[in-house]
N, C-alpha and C. Protein backbone atom coordinates (compact mmCIF):
# COMPACT_ATOMS: atom_id res chain seq x y z
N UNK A 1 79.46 -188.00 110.33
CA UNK A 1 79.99 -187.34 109.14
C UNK A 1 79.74 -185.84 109.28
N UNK A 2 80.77 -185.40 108.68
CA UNK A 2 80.35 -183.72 108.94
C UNK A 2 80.13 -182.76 107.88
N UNK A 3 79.35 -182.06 108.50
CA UNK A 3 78.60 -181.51 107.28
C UNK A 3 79.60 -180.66 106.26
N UNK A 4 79.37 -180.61 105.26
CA UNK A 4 80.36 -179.97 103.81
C UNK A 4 79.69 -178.56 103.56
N UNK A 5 80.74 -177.95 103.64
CA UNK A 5 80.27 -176.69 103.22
C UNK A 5 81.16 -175.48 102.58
N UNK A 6 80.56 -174.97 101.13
CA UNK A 6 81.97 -174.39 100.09
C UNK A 6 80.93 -173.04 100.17
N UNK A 7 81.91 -172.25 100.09
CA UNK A 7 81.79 -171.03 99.39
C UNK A 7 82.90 -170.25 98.89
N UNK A 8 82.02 -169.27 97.71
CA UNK A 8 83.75 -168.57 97.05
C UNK A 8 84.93 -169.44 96.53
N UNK A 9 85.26 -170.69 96.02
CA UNK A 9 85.59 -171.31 95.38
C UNK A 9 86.68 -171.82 96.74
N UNK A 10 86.39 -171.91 97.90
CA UNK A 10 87.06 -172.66 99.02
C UNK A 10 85.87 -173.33 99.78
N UNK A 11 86.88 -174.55 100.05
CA UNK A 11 85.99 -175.20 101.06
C UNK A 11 86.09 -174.95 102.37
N UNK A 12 85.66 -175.23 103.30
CA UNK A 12 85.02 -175.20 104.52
C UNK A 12 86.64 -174.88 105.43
N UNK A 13 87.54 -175.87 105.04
CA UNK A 13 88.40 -176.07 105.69
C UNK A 13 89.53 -174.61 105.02
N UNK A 14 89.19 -174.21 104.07
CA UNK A 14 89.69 -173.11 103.48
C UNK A 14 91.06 -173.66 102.27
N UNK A 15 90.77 -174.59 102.25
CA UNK A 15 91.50 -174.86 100.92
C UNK A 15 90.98 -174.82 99.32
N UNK A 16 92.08 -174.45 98.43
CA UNK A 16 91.22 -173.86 97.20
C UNK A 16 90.26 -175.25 96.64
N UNK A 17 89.54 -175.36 95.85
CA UNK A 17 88.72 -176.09 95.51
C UNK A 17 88.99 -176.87 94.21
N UNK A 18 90.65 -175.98 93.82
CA UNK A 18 90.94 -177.51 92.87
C UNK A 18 92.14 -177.86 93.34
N UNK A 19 92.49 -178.53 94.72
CA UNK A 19 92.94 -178.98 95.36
C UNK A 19 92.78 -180.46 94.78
N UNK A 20 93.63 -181.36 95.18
CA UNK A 20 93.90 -182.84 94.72
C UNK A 20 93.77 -183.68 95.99
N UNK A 21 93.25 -183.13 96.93
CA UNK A 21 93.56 -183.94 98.38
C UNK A 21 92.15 -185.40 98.29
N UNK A 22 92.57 -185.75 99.34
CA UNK A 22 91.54 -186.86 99.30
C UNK A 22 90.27 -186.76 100.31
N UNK A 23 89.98 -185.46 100.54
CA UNK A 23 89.18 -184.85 101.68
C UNK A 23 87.65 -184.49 100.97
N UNK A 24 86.96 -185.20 101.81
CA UNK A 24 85.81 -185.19 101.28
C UNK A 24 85.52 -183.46 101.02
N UNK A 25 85.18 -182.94 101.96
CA UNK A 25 85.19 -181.45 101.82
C UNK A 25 85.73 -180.81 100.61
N UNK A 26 86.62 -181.02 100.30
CA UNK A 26 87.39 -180.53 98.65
C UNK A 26 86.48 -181.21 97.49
N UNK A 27 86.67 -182.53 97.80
CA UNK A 27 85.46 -182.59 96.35
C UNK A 27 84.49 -182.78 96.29
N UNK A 28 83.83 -181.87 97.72
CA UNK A 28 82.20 -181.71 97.83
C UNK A 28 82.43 -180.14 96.73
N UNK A 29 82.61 -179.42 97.61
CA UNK A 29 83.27 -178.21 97.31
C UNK A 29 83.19 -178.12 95.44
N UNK A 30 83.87 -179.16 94.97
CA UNK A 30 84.53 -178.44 93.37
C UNK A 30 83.11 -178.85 92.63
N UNK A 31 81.84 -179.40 93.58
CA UNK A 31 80.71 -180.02 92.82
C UNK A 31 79.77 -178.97 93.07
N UNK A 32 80.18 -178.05 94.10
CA UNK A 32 78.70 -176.84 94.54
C UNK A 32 79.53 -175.48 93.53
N UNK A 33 78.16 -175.28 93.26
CA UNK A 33 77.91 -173.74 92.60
C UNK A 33 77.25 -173.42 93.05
N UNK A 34 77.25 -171.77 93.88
CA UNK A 34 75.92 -171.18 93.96
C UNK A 34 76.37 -169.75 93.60
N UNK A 35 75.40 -169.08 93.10
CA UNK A 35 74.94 -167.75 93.07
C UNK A 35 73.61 -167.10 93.90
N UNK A 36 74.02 -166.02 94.21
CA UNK A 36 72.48 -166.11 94.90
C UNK A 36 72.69 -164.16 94.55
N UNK A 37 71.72 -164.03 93.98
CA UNK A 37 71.34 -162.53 93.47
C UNK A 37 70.26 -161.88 94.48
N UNK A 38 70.69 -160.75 95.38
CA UNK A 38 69.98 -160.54 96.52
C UNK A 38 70.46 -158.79 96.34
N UNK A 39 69.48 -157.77 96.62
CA UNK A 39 69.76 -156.66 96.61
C UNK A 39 68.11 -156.05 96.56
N UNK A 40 68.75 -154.68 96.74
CA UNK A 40 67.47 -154.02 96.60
C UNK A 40 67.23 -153.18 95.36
N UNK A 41 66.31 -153.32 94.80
CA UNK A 41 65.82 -153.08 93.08
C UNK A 41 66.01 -153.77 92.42
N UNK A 42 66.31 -154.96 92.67
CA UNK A 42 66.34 -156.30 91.43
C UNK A 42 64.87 -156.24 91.01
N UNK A 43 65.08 -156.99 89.52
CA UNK A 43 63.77 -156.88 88.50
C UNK A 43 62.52 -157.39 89.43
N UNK A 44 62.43 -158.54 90.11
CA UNK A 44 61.48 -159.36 90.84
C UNK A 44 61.90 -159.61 92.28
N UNK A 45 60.97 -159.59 93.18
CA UNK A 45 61.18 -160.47 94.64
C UNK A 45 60.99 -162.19 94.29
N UNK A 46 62.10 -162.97 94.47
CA UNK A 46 62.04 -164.53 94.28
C UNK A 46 62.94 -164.85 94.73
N UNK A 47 62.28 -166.06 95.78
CA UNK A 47 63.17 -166.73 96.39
C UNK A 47 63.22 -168.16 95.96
N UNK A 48 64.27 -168.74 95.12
CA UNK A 48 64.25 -170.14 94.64
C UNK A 48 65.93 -170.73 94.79
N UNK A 49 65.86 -172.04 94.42
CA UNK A 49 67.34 -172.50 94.73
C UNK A 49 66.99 -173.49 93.09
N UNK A 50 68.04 -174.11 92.69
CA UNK A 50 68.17 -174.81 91.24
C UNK A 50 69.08 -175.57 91.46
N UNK A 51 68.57 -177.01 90.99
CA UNK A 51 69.54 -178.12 90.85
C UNK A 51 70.24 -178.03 89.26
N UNK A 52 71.07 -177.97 88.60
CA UNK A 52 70.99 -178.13 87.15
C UNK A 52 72.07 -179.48 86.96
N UNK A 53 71.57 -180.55 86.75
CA UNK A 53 72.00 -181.86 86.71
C UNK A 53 73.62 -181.76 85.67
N UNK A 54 74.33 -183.20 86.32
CA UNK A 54 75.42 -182.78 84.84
C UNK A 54 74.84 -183.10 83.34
N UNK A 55 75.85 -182.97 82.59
CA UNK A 55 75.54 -182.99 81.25
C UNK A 55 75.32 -184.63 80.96
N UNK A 56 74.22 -184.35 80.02
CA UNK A 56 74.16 -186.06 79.63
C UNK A 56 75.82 -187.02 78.87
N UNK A 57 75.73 -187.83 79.17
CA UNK A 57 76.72 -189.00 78.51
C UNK A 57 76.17 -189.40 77.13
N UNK A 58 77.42 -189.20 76.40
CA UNK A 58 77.32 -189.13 75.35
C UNK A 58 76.33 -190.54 74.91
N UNK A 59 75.57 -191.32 74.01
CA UNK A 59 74.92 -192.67 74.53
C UNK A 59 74.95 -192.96 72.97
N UNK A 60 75.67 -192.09 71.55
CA UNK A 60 75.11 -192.66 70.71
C UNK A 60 73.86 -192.78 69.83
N UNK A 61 72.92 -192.02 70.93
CA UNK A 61 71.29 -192.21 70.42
C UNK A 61 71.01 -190.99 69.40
N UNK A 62 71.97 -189.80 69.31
CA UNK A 62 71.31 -188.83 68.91
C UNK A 62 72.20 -188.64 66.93
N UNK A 63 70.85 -188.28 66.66
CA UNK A 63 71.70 -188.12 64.91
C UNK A 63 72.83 -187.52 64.38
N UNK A 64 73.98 -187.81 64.09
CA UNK A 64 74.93 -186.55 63.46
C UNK A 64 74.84 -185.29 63.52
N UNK A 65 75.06 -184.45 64.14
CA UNK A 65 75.16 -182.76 63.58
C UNK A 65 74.17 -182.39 64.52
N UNK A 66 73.41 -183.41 65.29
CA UNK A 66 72.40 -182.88 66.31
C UNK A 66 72.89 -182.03 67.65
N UNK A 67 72.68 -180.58 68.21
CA UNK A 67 73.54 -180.46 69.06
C UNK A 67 72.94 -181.13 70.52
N UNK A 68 73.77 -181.06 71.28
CA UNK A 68 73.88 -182.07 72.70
C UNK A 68 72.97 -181.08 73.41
N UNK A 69 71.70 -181.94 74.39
CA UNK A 69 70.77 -181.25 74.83
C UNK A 69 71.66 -180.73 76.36
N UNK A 70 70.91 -179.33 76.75
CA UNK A 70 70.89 -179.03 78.00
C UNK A 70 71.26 -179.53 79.21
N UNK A 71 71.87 -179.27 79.88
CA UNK A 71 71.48 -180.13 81.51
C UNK A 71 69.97 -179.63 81.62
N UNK A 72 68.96 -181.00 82.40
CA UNK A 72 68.34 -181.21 82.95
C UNK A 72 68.32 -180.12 84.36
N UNK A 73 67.51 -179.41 84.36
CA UNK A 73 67.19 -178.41 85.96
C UNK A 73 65.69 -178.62 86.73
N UNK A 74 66.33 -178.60 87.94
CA UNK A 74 65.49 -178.43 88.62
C UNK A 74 65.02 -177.66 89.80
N UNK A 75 63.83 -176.63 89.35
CA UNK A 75 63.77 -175.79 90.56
C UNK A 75 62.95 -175.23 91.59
N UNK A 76 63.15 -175.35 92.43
CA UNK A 76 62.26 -175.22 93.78
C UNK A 76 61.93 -173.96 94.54
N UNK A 77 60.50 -173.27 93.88
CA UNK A 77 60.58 -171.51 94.49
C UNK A 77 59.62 -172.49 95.65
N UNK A 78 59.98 -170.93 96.75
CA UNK A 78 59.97 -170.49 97.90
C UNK A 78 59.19 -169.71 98.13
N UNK A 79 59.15 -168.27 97.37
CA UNK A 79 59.00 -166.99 97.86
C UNK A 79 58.64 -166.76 96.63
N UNK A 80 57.65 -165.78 96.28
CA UNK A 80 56.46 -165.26 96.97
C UNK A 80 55.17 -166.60 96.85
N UNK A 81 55.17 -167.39 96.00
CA UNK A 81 54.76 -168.48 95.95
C UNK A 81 55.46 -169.83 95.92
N UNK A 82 55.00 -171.32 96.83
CA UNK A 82 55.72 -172.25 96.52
C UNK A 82 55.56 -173.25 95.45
N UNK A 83 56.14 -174.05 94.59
CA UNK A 83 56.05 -174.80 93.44
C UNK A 83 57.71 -175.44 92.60
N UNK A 84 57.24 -175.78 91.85
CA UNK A 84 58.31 -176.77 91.58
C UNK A 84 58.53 -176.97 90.31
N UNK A 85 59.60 -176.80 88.97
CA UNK A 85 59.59 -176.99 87.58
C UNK A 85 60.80 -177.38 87.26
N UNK A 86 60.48 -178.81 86.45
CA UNK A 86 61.39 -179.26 86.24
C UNK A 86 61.64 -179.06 84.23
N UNK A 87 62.93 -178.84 84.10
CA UNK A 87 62.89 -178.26 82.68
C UNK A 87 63.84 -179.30 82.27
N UNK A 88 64.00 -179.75 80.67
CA UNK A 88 64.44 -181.10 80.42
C UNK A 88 64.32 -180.68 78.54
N UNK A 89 65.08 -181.21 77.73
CA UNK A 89 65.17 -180.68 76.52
C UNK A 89 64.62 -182.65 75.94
N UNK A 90 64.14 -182.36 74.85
CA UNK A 90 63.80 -183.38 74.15
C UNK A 90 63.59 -183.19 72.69
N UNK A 91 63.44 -183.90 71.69
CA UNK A 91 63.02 -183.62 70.25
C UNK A 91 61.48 -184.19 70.44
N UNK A 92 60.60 -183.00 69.92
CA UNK A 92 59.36 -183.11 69.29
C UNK A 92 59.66 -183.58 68.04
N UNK A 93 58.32 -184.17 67.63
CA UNK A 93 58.27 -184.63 66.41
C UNK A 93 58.10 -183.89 64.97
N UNK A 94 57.79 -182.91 65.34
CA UNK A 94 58.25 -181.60 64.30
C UNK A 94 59.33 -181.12 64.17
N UNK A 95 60.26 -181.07 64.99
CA UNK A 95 61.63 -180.75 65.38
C UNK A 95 62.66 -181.22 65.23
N UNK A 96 63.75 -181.01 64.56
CA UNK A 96 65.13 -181.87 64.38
C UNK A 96 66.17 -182.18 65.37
N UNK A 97 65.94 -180.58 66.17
CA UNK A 97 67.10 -180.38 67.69
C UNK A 97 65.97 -180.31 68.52
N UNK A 98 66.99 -180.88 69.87
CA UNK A 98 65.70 -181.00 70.88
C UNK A 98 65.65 -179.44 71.30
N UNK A 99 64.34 -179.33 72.50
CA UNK A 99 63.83 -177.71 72.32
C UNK A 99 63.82 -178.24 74.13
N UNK A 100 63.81 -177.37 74.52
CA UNK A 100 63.25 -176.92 76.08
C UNK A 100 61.52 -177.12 76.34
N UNK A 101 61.12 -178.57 77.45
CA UNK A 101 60.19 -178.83 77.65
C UNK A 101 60.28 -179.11 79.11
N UNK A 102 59.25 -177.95 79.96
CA UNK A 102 58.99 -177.64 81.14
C UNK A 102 57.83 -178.21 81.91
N UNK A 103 58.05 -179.04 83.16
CA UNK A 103 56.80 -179.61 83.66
C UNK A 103 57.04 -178.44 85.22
N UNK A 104 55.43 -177.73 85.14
CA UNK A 104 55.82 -177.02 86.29
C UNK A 104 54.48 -177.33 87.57
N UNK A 105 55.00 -177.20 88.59
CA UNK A 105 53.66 -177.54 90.00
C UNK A 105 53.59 -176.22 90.80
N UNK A 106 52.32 -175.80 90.35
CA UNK A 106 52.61 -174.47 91.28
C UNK A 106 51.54 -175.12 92.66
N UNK A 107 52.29 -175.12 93.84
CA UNK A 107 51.44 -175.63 95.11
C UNK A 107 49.78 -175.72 95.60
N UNK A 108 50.14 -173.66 95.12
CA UNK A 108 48.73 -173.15 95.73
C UNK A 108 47.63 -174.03 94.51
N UNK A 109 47.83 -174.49 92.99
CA UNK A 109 47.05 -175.24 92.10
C UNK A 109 46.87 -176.52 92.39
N UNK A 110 47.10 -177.24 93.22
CA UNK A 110 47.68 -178.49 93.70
C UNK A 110 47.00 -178.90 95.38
N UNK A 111 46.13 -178.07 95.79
CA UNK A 111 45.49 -178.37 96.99
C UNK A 111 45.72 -176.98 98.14
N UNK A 112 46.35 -176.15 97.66
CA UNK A 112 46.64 -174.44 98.41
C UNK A 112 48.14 -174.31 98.98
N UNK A 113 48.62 -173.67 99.31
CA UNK A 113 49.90 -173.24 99.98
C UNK A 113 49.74 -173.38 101.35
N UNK A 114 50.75 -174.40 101.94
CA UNK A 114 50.98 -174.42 103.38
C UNK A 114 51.28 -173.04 103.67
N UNK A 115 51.37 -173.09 105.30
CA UNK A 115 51.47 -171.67 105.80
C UNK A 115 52.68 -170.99 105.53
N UNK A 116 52.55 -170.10 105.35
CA UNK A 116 54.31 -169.43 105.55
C UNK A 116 55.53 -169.72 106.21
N UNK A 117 56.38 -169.06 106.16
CA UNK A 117 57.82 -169.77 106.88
C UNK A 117 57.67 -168.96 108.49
N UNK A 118 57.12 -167.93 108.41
CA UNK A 118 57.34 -167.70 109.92
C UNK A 118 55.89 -167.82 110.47
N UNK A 119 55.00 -167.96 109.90
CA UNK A 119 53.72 -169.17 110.45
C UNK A 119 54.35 -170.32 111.27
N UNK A 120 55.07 -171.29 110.10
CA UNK A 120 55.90 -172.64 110.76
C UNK A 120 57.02 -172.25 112.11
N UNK A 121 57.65 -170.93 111.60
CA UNK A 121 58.26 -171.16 112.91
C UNK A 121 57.66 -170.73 114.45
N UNK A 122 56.99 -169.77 113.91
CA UNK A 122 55.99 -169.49 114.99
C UNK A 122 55.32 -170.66 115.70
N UNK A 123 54.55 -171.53 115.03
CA UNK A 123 54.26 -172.74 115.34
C UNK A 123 55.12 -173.72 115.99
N UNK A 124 56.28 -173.73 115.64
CA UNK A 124 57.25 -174.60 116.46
C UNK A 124 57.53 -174.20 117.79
N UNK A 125 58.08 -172.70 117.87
CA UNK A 125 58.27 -172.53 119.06
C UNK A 125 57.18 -172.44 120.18
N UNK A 126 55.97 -172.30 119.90
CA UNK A 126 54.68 -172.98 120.65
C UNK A 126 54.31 -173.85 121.17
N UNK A 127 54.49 -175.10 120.32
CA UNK A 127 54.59 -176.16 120.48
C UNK A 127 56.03 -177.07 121.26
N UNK A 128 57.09 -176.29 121.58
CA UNK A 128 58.50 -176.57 121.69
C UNK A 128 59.45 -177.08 120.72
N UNK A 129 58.76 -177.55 119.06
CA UNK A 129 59.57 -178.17 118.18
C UNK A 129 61.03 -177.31 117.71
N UNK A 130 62.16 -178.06 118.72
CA UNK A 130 63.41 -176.96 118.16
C UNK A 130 63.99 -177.80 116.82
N UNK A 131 63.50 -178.71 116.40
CA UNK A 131 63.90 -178.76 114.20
C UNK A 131 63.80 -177.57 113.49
N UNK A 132 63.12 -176.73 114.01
CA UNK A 132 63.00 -175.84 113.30
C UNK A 132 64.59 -174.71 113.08
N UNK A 133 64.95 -174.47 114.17
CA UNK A 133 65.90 -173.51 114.92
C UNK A 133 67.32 -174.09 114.58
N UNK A 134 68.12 -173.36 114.44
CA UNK A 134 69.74 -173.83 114.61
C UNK A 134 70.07 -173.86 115.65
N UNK A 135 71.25 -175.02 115.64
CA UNK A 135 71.77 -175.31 116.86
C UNK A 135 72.56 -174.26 116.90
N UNK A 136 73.62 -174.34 118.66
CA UNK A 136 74.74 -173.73 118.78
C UNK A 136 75.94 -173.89 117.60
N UNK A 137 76.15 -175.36 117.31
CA UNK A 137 77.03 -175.94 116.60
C UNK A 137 77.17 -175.41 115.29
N UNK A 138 75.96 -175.44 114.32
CA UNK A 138 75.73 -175.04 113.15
C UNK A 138 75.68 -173.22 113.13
N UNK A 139 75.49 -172.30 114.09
CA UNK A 139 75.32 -171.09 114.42
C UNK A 139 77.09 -171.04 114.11
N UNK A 140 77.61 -171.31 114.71
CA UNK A 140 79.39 -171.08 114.89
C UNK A 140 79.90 -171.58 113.74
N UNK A 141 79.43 -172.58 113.24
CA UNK A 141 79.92 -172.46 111.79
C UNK A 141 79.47 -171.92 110.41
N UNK A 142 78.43 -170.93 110.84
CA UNK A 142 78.33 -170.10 110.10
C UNK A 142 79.00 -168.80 110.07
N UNK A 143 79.12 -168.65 111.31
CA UNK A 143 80.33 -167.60 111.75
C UNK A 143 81.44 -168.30 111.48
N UNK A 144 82.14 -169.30 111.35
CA UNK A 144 83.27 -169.25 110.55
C UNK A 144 83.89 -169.28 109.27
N UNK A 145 82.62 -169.30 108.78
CA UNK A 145 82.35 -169.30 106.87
C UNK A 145 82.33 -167.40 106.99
N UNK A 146 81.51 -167.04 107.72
CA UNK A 146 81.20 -165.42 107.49
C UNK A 146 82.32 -164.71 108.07
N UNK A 147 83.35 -165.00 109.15
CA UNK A 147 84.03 -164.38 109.46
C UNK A 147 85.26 -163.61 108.81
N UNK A 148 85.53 -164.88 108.29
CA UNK A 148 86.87 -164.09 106.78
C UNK A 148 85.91 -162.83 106.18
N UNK A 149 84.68 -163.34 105.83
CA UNK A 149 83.86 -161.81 104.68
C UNK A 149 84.13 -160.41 105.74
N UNK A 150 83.87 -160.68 107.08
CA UNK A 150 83.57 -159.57 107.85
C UNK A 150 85.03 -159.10 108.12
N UNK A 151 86.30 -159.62 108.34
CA UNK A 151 87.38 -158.95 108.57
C UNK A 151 88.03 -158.44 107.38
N UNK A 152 88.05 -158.84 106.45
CA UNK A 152 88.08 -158.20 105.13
C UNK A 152 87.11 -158.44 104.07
N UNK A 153 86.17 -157.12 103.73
CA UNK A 153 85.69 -157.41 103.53
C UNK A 153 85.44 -157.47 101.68
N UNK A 154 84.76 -158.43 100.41
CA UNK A 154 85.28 -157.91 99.09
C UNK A 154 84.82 -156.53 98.87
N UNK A 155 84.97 -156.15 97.40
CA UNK A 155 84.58 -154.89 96.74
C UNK A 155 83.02 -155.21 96.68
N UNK A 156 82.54 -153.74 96.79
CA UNK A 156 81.39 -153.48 96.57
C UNK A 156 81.05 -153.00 94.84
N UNK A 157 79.91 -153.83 94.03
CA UNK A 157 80.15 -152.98 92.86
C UNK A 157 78.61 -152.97 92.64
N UNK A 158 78.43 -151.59 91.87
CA UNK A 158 77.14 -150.48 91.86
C UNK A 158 76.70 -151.44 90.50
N UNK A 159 75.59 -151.57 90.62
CA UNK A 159 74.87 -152.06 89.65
C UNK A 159 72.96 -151.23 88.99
N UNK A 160 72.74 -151.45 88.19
CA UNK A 160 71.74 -150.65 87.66
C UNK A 160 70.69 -150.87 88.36
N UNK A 161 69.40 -150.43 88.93
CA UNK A 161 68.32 -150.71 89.40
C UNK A 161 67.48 -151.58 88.09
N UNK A 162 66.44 -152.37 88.77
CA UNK A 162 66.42 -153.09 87.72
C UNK A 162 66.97 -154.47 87.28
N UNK A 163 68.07 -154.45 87.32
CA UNK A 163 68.98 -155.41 86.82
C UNK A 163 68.83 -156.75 87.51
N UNK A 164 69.83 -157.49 87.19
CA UNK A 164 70.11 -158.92 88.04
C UNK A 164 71.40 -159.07 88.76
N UNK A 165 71.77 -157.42 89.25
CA UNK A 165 73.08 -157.41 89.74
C UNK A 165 74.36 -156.65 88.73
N UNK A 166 75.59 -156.56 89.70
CA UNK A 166 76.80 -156.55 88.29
C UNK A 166 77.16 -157.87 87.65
N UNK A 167 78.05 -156.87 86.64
CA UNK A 167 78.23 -157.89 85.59
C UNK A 167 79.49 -158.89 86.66
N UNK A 168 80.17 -158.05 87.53
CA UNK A 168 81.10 -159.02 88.21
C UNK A 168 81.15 -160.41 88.90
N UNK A 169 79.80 -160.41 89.06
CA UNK A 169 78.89 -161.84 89.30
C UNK A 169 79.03 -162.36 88.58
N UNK A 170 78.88 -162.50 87.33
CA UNK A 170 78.30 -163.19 86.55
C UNK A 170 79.81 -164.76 86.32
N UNK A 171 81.07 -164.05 86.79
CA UNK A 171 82.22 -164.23 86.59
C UNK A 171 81.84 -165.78 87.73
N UNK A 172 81.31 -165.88 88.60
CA UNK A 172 81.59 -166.27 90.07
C UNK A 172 80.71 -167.85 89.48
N UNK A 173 79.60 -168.10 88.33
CA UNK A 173 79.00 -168.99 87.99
C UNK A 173 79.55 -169.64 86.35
N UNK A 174 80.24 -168.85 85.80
CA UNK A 174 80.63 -168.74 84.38
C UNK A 174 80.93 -170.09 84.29
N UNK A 175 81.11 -171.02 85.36
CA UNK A 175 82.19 -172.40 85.12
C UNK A 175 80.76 -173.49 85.09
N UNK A 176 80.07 -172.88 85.13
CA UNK A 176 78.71 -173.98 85.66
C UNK A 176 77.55 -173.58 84.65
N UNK A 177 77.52 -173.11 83.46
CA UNK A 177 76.35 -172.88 82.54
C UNK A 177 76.11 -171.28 83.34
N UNK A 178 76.87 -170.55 83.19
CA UNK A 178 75.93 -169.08 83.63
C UNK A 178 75.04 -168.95 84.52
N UNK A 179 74.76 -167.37 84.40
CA UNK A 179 73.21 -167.13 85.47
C UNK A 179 72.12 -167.37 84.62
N UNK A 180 71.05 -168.48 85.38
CA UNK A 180 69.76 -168.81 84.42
C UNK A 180 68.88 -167.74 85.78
N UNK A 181 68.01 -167.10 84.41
CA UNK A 181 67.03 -166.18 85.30
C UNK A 181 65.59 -167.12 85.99
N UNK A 182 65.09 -166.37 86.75
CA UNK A 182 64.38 -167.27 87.78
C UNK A 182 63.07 -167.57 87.48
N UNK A 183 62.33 -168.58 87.93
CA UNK A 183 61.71 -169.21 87.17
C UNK A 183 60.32 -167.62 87.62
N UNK A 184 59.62 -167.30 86.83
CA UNK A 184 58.90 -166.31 86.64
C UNK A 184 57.53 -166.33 85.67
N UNK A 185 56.32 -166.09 86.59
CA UNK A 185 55.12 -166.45 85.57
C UNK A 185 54.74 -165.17 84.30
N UNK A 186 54.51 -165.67 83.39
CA UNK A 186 53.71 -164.43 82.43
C UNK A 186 53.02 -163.71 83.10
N UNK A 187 52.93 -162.71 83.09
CA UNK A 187 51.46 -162.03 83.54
C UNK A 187 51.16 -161.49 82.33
């Protein structure tokens, strides 16, 4: 089976993504969203990825006039620390509408933080472990996802230091619940 892979609202094979075909690739494609906010002067350094589940089915259980909870998310930082929070809406018993209730695992609280990412790869190539490394195969098809960006390439747009990017982004997730900001501790 071969691997699926969408970006920019086309799939792999470069067809649009609300295509009707019967190709797996197309309706892998119309199920991935990503955003990924990367620049220099964004508010925080964080590296995380987010599952945000679909919307619940309707089931009957909830009272008249109650509004319909959240998708269910789930998210997995990386960078600068690793850990894990899963966020999920429910009614407390004080509460009429359900509210946002967060179970979070931060690693290093949990027995310490494995080594870093280029610790591990360092370690592999020592040892000879090439799991770590991309193949030829997967290398070339990243160059053919990146190659359309590099021969033409989109607009560039100036955004505030600070920020979470332009607002022109924001356009690219709008179909999937917006940009949710990243999971981030109090200090």
């Amino acid at each position: 089976m071969e691997r699926i892979l969408a970006i920019g609202g086309r799939s792999r094979h470069g067809r649009e993504t609300s295509c009707r075909c019967d190709g797996a690739c197309c309706r892998q494609a119309r199920r991935t969203a990503a955003r990924s906010a990367s620049g220099k002067r964004l508010p925080v350094l964080q590296t995380e990825f987010r599952v945000v589940f679909k919307e619940l089915p309707r089931l009957g259980l909830r009272p008249r006039g109650t509004p319909r909870p959240a998708p269910n998310e789930l998210t997995i930082r990386l960078d600068p620390s690793t850990g894990m929070r899963m966020k999920f809406e429910a009614m407390r018993a004080e509460s009429n509408d359900p509210e946002p209730v967060y179970f979070n695992m931060l690693f290093a609280e949990q027995g310490g933080e494995g080594p870093t990412p280029y610790e591990v790869l360092l370690r592999a190539a020592l040892v000879g472990n090439s799991t770590r490394f991309t193949r030829q195969d997967g290398v070339e098809d990243e160059w053919e996802i990146m190659q359309p960006l590099l021969d033409s390439p989109p607009p560039v747009h100036p955004y505030t230091p600070g920020s979470w990017g332009p607002k022109e982004a924001d356009s690219l997730v709008a179909d999937y619940g917006g940009w949710r900001e990243p999971w981030v501790e109090a200090s």
